[in-house]
Protein backbone atom coordinates (compact mmCIF):
# COMPACT_ATOMS: atom_id res chain seq x y z
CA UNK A 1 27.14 -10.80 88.06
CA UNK A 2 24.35 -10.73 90.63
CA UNK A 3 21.11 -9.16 90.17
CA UNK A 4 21.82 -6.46 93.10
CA UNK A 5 25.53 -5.84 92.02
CA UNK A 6 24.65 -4.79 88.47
CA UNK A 7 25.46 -2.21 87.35
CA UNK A 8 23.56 -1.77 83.50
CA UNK A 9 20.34 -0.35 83.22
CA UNK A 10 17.26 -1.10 84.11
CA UNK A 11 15.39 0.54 82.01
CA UNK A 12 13.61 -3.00 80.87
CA UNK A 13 13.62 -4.75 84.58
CA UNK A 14 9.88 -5.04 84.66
CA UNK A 15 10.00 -7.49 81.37
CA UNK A 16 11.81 -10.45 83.52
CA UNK A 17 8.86 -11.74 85.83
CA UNK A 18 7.35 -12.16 81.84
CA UNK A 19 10.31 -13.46 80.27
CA UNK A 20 11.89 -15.64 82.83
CA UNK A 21 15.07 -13.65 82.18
CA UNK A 22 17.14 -11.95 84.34
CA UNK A 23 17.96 -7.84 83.65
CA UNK A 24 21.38 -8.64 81.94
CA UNK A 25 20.27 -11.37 80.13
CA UNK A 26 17.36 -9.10 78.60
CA UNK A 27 20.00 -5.87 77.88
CA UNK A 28 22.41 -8.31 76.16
CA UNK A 29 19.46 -9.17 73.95
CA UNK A 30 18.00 -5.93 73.35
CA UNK A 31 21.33 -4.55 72.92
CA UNK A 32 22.45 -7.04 70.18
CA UNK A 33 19.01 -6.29 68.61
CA UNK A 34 19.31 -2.96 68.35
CA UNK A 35 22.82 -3.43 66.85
CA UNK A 36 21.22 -5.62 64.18
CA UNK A 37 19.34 -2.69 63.13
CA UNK A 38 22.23 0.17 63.55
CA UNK A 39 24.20 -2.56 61.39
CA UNK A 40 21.78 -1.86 58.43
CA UNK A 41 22.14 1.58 58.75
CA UNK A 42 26.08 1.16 58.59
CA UNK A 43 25.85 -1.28 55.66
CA UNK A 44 23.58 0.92 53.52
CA UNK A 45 22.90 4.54 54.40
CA UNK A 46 26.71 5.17 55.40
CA UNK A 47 28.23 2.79 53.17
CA UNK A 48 31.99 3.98 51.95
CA UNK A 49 30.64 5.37 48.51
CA UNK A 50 28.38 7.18 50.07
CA UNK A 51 30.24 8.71 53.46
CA UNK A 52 33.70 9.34 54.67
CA UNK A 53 35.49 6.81 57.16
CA UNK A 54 35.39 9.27 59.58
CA UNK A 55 31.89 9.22 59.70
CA UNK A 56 32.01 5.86 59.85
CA UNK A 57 34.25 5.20 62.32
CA UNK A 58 32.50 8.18 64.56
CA UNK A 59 29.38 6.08 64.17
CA UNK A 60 30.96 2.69 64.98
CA UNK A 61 32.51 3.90 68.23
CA UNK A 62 29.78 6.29 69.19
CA UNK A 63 26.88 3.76 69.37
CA UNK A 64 29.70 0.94 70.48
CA UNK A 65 30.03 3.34 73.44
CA UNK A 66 26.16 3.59 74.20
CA UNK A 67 25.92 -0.26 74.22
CA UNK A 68 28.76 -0.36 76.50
CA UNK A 69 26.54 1.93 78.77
CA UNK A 70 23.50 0.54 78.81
CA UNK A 71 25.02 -2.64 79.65
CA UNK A 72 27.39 -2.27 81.74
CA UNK A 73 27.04 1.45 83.58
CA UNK A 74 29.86 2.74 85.11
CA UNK A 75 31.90 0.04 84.92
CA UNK A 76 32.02 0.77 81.05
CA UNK A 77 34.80 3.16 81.58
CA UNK A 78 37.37 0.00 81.67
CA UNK A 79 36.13 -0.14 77.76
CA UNK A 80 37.83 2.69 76.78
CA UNK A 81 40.33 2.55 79.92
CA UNK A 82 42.27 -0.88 78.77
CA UNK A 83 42.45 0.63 74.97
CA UNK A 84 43.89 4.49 76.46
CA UNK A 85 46.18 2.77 78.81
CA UNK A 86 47.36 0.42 75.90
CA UNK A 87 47.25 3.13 73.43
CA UNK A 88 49.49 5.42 75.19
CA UNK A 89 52.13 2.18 75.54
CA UNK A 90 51.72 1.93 71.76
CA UNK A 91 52.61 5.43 70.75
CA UNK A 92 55.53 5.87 73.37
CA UNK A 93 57.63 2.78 73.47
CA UNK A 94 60.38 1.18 70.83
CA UNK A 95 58.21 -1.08 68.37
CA UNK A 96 61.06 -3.70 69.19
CA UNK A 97 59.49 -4.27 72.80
CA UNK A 98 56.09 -2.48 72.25
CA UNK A 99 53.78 -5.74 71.67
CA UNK A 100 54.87 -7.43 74.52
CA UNK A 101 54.44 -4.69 76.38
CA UNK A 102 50.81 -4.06 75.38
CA UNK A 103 50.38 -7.94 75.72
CA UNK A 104 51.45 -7.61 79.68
CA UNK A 105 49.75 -4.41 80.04
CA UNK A 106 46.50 -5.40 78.67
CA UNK A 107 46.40 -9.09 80.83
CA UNK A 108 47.12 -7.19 84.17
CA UNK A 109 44.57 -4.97 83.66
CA UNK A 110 42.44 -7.41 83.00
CA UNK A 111 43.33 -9.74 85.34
CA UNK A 112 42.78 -7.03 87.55
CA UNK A 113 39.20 -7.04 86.54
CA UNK A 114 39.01 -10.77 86.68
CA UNK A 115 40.11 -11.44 89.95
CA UNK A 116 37.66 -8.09 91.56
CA UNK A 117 34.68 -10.68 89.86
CA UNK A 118 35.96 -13.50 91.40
CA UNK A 119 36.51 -12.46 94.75
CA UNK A 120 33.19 -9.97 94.80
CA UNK A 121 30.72 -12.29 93.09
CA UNK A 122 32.41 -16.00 92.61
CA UNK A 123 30.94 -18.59 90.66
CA UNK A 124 28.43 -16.07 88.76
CA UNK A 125 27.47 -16.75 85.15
CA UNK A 126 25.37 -12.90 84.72
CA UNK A 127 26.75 -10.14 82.22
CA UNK A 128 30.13 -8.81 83.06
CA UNK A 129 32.36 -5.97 81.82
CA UNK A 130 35.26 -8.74 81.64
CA UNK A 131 33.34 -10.36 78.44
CA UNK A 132 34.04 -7.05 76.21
CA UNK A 133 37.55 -6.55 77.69
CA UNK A 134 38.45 -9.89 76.69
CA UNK A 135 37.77 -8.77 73.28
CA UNK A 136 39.61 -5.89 73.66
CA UNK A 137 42.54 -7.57 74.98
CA UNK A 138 42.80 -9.42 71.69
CA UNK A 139 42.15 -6.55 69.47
CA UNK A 140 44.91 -4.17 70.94
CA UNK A 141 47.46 -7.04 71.69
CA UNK A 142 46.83 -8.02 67.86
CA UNK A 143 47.62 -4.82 66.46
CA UNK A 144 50.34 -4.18 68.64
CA UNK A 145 52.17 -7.70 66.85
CA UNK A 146 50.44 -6.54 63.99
CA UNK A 147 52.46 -3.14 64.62
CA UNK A 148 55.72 -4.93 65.63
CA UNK A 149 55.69 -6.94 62.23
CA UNK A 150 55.30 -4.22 60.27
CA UNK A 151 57.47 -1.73 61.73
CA UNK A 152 60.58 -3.88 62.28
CA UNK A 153 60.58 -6.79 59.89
CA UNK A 154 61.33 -7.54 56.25
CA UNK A 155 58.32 -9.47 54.40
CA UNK A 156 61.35 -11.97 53.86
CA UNK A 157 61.21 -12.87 57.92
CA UNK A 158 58.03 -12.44 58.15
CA UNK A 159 55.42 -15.81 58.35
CA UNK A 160 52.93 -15.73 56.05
CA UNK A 161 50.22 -14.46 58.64
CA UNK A 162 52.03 -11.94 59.93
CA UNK A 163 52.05 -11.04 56.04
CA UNK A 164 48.64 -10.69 56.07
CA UNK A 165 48.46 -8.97 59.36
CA UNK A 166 51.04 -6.65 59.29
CA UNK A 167 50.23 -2.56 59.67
CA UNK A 168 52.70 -0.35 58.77
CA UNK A 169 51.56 2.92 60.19
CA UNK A 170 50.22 3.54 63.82
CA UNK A 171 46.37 4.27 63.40
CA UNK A 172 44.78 7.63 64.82
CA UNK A 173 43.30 8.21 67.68
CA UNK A 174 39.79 7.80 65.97
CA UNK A 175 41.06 4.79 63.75
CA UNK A 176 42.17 3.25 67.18
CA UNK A 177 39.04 3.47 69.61
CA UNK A 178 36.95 3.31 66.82
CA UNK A 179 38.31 -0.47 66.24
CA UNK A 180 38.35 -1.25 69.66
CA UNK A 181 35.22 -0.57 70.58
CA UNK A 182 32.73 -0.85 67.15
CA UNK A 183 29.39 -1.84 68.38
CA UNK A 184 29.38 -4.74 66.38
CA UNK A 185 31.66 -6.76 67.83
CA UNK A 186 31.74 -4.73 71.43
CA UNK A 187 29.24 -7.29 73.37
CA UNK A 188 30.29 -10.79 72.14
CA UNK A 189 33.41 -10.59 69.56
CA UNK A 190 34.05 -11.99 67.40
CA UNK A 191 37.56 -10.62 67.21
CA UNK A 192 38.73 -8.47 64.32
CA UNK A 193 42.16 -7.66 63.49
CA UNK A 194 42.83 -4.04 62.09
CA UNK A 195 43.57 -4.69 58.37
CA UNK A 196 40.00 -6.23 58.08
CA UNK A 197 38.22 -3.38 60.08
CA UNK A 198 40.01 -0.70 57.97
CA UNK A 199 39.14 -2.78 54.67
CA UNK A 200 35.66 -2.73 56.18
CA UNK A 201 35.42 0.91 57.26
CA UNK A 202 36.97 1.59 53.72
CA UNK A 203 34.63 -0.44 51.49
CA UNK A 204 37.88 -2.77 50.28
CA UNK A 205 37.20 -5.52 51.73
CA UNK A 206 35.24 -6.52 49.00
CA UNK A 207 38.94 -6.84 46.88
CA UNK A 208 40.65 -10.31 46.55
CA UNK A 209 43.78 -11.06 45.49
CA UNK A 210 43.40 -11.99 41.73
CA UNK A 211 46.92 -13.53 41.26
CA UNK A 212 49.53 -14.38 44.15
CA UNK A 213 52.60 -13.61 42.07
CA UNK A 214 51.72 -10.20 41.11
CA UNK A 215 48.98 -9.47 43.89
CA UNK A 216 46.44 -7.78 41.16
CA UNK A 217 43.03 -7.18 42.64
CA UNK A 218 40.58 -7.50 41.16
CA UNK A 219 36.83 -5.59 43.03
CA UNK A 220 33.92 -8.95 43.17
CA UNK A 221 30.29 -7.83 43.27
CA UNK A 222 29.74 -6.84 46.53
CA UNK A 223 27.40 -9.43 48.09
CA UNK A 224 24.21 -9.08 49.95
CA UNK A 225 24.58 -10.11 53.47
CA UNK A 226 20.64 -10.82 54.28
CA UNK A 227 20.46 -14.10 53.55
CA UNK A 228 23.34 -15.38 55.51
CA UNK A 229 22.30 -13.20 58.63
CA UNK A 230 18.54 -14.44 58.52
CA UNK A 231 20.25 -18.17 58.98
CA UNK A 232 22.45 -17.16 61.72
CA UNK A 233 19.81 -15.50 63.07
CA UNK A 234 17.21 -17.97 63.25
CA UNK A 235 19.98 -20.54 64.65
CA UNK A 236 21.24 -18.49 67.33
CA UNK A 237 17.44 -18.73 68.48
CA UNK A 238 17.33 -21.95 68.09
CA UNK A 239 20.20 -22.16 69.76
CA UNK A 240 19.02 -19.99 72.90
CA UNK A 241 15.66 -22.23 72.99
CA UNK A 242 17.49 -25.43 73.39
CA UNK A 243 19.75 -24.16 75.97
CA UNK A 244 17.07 -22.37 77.86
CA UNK A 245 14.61 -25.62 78.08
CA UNK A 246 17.07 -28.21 77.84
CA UNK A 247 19.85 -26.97 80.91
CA UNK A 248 17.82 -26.49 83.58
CA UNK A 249 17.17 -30.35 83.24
CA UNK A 250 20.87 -31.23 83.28
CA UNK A 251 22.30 -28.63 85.85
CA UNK A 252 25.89 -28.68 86.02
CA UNK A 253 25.75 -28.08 89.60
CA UNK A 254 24.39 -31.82 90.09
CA UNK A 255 28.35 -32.92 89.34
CA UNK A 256 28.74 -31.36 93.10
CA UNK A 257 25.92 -33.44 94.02
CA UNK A 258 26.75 -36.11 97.00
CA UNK A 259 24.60 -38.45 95.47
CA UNK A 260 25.60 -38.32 91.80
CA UNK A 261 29.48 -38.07 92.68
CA UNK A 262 28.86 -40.91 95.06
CA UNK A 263 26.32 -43.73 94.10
CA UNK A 264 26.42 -43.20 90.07
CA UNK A 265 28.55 -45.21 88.14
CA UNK A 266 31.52 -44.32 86.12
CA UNK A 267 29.55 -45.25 82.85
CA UNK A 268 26.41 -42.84 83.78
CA UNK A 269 28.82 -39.95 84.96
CA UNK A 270 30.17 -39.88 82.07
CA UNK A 271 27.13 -39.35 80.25
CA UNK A 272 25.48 -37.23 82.14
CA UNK A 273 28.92 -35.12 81.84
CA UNK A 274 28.76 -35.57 77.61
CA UNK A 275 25.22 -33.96 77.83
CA UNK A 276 25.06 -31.02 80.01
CA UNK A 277 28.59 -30.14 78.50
CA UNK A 278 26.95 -29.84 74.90
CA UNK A 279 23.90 -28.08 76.40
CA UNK A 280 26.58 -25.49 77.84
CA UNK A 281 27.49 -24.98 74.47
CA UNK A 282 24.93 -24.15 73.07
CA UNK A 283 25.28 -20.56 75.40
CA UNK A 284 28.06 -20.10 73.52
CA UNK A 285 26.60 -20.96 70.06
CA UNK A 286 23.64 -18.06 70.89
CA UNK A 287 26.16 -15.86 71.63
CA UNK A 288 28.68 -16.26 68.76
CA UNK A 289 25.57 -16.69 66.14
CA UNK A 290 23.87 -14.07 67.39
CA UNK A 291 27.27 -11.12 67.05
CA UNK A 292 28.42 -13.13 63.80
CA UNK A 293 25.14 -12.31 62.44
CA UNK A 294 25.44 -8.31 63.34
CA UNK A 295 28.83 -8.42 61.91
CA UNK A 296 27.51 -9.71 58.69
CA UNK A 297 24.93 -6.89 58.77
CA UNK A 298 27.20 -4.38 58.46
CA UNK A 299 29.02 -5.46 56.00
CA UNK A 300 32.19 -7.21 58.28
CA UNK A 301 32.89 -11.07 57.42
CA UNK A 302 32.45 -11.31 53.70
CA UNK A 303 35.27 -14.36 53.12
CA UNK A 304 34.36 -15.34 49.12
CA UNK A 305 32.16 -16.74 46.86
CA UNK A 306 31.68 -20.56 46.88
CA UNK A 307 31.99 -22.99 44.56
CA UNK A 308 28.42 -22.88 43.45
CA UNK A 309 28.55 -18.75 43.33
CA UNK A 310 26.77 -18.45 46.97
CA UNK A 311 28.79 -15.96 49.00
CA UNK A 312 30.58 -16.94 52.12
CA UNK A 313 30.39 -14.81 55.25
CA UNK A 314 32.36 -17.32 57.54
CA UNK A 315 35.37 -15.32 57.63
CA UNK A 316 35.49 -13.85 60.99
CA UNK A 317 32.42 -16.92 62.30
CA UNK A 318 33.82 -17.58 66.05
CA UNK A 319 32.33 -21.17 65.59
CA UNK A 320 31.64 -23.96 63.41
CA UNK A 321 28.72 -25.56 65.23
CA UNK A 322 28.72 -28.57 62.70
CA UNK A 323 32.04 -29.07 62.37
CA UNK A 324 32.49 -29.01 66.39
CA UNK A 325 30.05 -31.60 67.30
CA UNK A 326 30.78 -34.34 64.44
CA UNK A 327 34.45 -33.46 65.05
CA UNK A 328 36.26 -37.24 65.31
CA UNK A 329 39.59 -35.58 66.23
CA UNK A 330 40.30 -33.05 69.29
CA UNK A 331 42.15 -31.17 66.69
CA UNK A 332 39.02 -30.56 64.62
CA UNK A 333 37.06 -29.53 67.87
CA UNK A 334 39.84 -26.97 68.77
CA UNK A 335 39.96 -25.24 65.44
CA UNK A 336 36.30 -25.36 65.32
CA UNK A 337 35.97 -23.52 68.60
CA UNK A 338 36.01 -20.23 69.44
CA UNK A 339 38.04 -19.44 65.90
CA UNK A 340 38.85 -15.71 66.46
CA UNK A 341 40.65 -16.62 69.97
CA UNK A 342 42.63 -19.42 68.09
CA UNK A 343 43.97 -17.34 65.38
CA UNK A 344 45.07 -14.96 67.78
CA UNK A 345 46.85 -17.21 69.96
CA UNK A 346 48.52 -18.90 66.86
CA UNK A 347 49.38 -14.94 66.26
CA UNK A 348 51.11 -14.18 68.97
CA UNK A 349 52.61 -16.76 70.93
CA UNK A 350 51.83 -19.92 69.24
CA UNK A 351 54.12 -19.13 65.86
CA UNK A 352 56.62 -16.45 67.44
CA UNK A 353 57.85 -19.79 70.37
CA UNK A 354 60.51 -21.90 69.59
CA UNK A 355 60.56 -23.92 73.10
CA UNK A 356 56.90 -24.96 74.25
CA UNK A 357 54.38 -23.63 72.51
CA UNK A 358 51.73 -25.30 73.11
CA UNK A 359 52.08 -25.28 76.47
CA UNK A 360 52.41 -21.80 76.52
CA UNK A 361 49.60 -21.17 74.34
CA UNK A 362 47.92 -22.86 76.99
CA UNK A 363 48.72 -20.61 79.48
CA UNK A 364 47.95 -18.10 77.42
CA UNK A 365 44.70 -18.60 77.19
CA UNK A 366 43.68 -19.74 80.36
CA UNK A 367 45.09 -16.33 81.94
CA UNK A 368 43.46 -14.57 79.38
CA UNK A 369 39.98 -16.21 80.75
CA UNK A 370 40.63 -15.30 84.30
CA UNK A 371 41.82 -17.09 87.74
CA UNK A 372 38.90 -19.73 88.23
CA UNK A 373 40.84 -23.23 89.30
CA UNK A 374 38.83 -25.06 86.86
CA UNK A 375 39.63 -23.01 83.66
CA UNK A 376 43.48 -24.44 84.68
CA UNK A 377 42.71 -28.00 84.95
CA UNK A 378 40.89 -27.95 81.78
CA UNK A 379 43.82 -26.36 80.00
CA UNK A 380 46.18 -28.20 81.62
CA UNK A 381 44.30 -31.52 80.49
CA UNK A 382 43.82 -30.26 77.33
CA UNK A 383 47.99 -29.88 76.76
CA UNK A 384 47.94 -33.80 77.67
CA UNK A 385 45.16 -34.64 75.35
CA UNK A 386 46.46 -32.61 72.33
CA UNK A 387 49.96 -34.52 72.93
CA UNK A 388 48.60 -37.59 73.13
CA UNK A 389 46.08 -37.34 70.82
CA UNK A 390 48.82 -36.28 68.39
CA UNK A 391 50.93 -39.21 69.51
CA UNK A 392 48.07 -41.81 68.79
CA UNK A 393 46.60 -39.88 65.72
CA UNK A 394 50.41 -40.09 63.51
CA UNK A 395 51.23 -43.83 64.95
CA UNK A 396 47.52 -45.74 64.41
CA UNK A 397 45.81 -43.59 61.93
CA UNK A 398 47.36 -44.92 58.91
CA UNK A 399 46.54 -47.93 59.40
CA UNK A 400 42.89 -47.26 58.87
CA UNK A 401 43.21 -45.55 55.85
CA UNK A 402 43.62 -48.61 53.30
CA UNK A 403 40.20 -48.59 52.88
CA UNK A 404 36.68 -46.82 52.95
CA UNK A 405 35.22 -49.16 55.19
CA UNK A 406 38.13 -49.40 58.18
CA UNK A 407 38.36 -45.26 57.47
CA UNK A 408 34.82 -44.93 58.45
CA UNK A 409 35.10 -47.32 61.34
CA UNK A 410 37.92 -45.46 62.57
CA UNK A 411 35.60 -41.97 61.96
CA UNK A 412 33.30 -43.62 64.54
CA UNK A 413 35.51 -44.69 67.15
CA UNK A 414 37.29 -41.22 67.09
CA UNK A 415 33.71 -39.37 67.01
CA UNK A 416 32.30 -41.25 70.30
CA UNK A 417 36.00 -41.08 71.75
CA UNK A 418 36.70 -37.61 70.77
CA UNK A 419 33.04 -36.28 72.84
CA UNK A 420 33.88 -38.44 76.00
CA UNK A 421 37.23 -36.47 75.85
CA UNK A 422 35.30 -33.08 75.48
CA UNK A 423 33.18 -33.65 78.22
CA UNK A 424 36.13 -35.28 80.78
CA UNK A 425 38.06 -31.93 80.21
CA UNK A 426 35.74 -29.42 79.61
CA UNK A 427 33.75 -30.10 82.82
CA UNK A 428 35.60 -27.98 85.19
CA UNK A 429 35.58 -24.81 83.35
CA UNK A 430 31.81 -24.56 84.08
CA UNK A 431 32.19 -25.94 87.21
CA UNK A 432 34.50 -23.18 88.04
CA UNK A 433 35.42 -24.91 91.57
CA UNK A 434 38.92 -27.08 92.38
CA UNK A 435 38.11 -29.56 94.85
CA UNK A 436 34.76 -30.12 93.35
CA UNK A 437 36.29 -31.04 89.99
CA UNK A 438 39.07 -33.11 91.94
CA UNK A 439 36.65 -35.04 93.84
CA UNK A 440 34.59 -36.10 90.48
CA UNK A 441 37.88 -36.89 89.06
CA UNK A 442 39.00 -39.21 91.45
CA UNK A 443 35.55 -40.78 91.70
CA UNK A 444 36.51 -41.21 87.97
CA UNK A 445 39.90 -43.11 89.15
CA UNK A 446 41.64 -40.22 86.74
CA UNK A 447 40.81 -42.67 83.76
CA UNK A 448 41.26 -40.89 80.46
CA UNK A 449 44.43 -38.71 82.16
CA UNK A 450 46.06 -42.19 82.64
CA UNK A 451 44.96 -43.31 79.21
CA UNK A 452 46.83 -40.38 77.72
CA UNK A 453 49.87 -40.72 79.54
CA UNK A 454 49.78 -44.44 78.84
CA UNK A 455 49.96 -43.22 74.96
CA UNK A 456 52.04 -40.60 75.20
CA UNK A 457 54.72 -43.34 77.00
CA UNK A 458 53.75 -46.64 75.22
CA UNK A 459 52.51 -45.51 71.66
CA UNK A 460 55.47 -44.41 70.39
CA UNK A 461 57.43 -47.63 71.70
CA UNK A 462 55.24 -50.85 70.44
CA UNK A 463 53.32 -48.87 67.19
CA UNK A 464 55.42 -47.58 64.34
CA UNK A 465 54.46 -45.34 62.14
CA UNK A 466 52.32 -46.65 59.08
CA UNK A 467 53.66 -46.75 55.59
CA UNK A 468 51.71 -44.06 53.77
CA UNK A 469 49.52 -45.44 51.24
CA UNK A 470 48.29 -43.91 47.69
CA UNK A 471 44.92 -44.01 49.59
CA UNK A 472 46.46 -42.45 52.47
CA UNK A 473 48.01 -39.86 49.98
CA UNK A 474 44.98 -38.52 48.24
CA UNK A 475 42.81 -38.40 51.16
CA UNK A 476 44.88 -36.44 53.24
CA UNK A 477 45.54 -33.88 50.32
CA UNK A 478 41.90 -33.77 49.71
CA UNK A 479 41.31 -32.65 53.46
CA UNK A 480 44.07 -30.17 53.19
CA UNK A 481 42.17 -28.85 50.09
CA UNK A 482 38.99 -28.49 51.74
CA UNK A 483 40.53 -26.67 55.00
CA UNK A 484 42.89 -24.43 53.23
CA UNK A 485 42.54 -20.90 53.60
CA UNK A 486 44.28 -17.67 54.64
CA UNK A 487 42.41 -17.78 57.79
CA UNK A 488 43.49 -21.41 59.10
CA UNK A 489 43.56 -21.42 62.62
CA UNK A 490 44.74 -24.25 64.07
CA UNK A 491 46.75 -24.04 67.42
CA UNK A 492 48.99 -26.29 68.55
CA UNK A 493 49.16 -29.07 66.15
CA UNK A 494 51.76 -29.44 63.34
CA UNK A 495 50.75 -33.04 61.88
């Protein structure tokens, strides 16, 4: 949002002729900061032994409310608007229909919100009350499924997410708000479904299941989250210093340049795309670092304890920066990515569609982001590219797999092939703008689009599938190993 059209305080304006930041950039700082510390506070002073969860919950909403002020104004009455509106849906209609209904209900109002930014202040990147509500939509659409499971299915048709998910009981009024709007997650996510905020709020999510065929529980020493949010917290600043120094020397707007859309070549336009795309992300990485690590601080994200008895507070991490940019698939980039939004997709459209489901977890999720034209060509190239890449990955990927050597070699040429992708399709969801992003495109000649086609139609014809070796065998088992968890959240591919 503009400078003059915003609406948070500005109580700490006179800091950004020092800073070089604008007002919203400096309250979504402060206001994450000052979470950090109320997250202490939540973790240790009102910790469930030593307070009810009504206290806790009255202090999670009550202070998730005051950072929704602060940063937002008046327009932070849509926080609690989108929740009451959905709420009251939740409480009065059949649970057979109710969580599509809350789905619907909570996109139009959104959308609502969506399209008033983009007709009022298009193409802005500033602090906006449609970040929260994003989160919001997922966290009340979520329960609602959550809701539907329990209250009409048998755990015999039930997957075994919705297992996991399911809630039995419509929460309280307090229970409700409380996990819609709990200042932890309220600015940036991540996303968190209602059996982990109530194991939070009631000091069991420390409990793991000790054996699957009876379910005993057994309670694991409940692990200190300070290490684990010092890290995050010193990479999300590393994070916001490379993004801060590095963009402004790779501007996205130059790919609406005449001169680099013109007289660059194909080869330099598409590395000039490759970089400023991965310096884009790393807005995201400050952001997702940054709430992960106020998360932890309370006491929400503890997953398990490794290996090497180190605890693990990855379980509700948004991203896996690592894992994202040495990804040598487009699968591993998408289920590295924005992690919460994936397993909620999977949740409710992605596993509950028989015809089209990727495509319509597609859609999905590029209403759910809003009505910018570029958002819609990069989802609708990414449906292509997770087809073909599918296509290519089942038909040639065996036949790198006999040995170490060709398996690394075909690591490589899927890591450098994998990034051009990225960039190609990811482009015009910062660039926002459709005939800008057409224009590059065809000054592109449409290349990697006609690639993909070319393997979706050819592939399958002159490449057969590879006999699966022993090698083969134990390497893919080992990966499934190493990925498995209760919290897999892969979307859209089944191979």
């Amino acid at each position: 949002m503009s400078a003059s059209g915003y609406a948070g305080s500005q109580l700490f304006s006179g800091l950004t002729e020092y800073t070089g930041l604008s007002v919203d950039q400096l309250n979504f700082i402060i206001s994450q900061l000052v979470a950090l510390g109320l997250a202490t506070l939540y973790r240790t002073v009102l910790h469930p032994s030593k307070t009810s969860t009504a206290v806790r919950h009255a202090f999670g909403l009550v202070f998730g409310l005051f950072i929704g002020y602060f940063c937002f104004g008046y327009q932070a009455i849509h926080l609690a608007g989108l929740p009451a509106v959905c709420y009251v849906v939740m409480i009065t209609q059949n649970p057979h229909v109710m969580h599509g209904m809350v789905l619907t209900v909570a996109l139009i109002y959104l959308s609502c919100l969506h399209l008033h930014r983009q007709i009022y202040d298009y193409g802005s990147y500033g602090l906006d009350i449609s970040g929260p509500l994003m989160v919001i939509t997922q966290k009340v659409s979520s329960l609602a499924f959550s809701l539907h499971d329990g209250l009409t299915k048998k755990e015999s048709e039930m997957t075994e997410s919705q297992k996991l998910y399911a809630v039995y009981k419509t929460p309280s009024f307090l229970e409700y708000f409380s996990f819609t709007l709990v200042f932890p997650s309220i600015m940036a996510g991540p996303v968190i479904f209602y059996n982990d905020y109530i194991d939070f709020i009631e000091g069991t999510s420390y409990k793991k299941t000790h054996n699957k065929s009876t379910c005993d529980q057994i309670v694991v020493n409940e692990p200190s989250p300070v290490r684990p949010v010092v890290k995050k917290v010193i990479l999300a600043l590393i994070c916001a210093l490379i993004f801060v120094n590095y963009l402004p020397r790779f501007p996205i707007s130059r790919l609406k340049d005449d001169h680099f859309v013109e007289n660059t070549s194909i080869s330099y336009k598409f590395w000039y795309l490759t970089v400023c795309t991965t310096l884009v992300r790393f807005k995201y990485y400050f952001a997702w670092t940054l709430a992960d690590a106020v998360c932890n601080n309370s006491g929400i994200g503890f997953f398990k304890y490794n290996d090497d008895g180190s605890p693990n507070w990855n379980k509700i991490s948004n991203v896996d920066i690592f894992q994202f940019e040495l990804a040598t698939s487009l699968k591993q980039s998408i289920e590295a990515w924005n992690k919460g939004t994936n397993t909620w997709l999977r949740l409710t459209v992605y596993e509950r569609t028989r015809k089209y489901p990727t495509l319509l977890t597609y859609a999905l999720s590029a209403v759910w982001h809003g009505f910018y034209p570029g958002y819609y060509l990069t989802f609708f190239s990414a449906a292509i590219f997770t087809f073909a890449s599918r296509t290519v990955r089942r038909h040639v990927r065996g036949y790198f797999m006999g040995s170490n050597e060709s398996k690394l070699l075909y690591d490589i040429l899927t890591f450098i092939v994998t990034h051009f992708v990225l960039a190609y399709i990811t482009f015009p969801f910062v660039l926002l703008e459709f005939w800008s992003c057409i224009r590059l495109y065809n000054k592109m000649f449409w290349c990697l689009h006609i690639f993909a086609i070319l393997a979706l139609l050819f592939v399958p014809k002159f490449i057969s599938k590879p006999i699966t070796s022993e090698f083969t065998k134990k390497s893919s088992i080992s990966l499934a190993l190493k990925q498995a968890g209760p919290y897999s959240n892969s979307v859209g591919h089944n191979d």
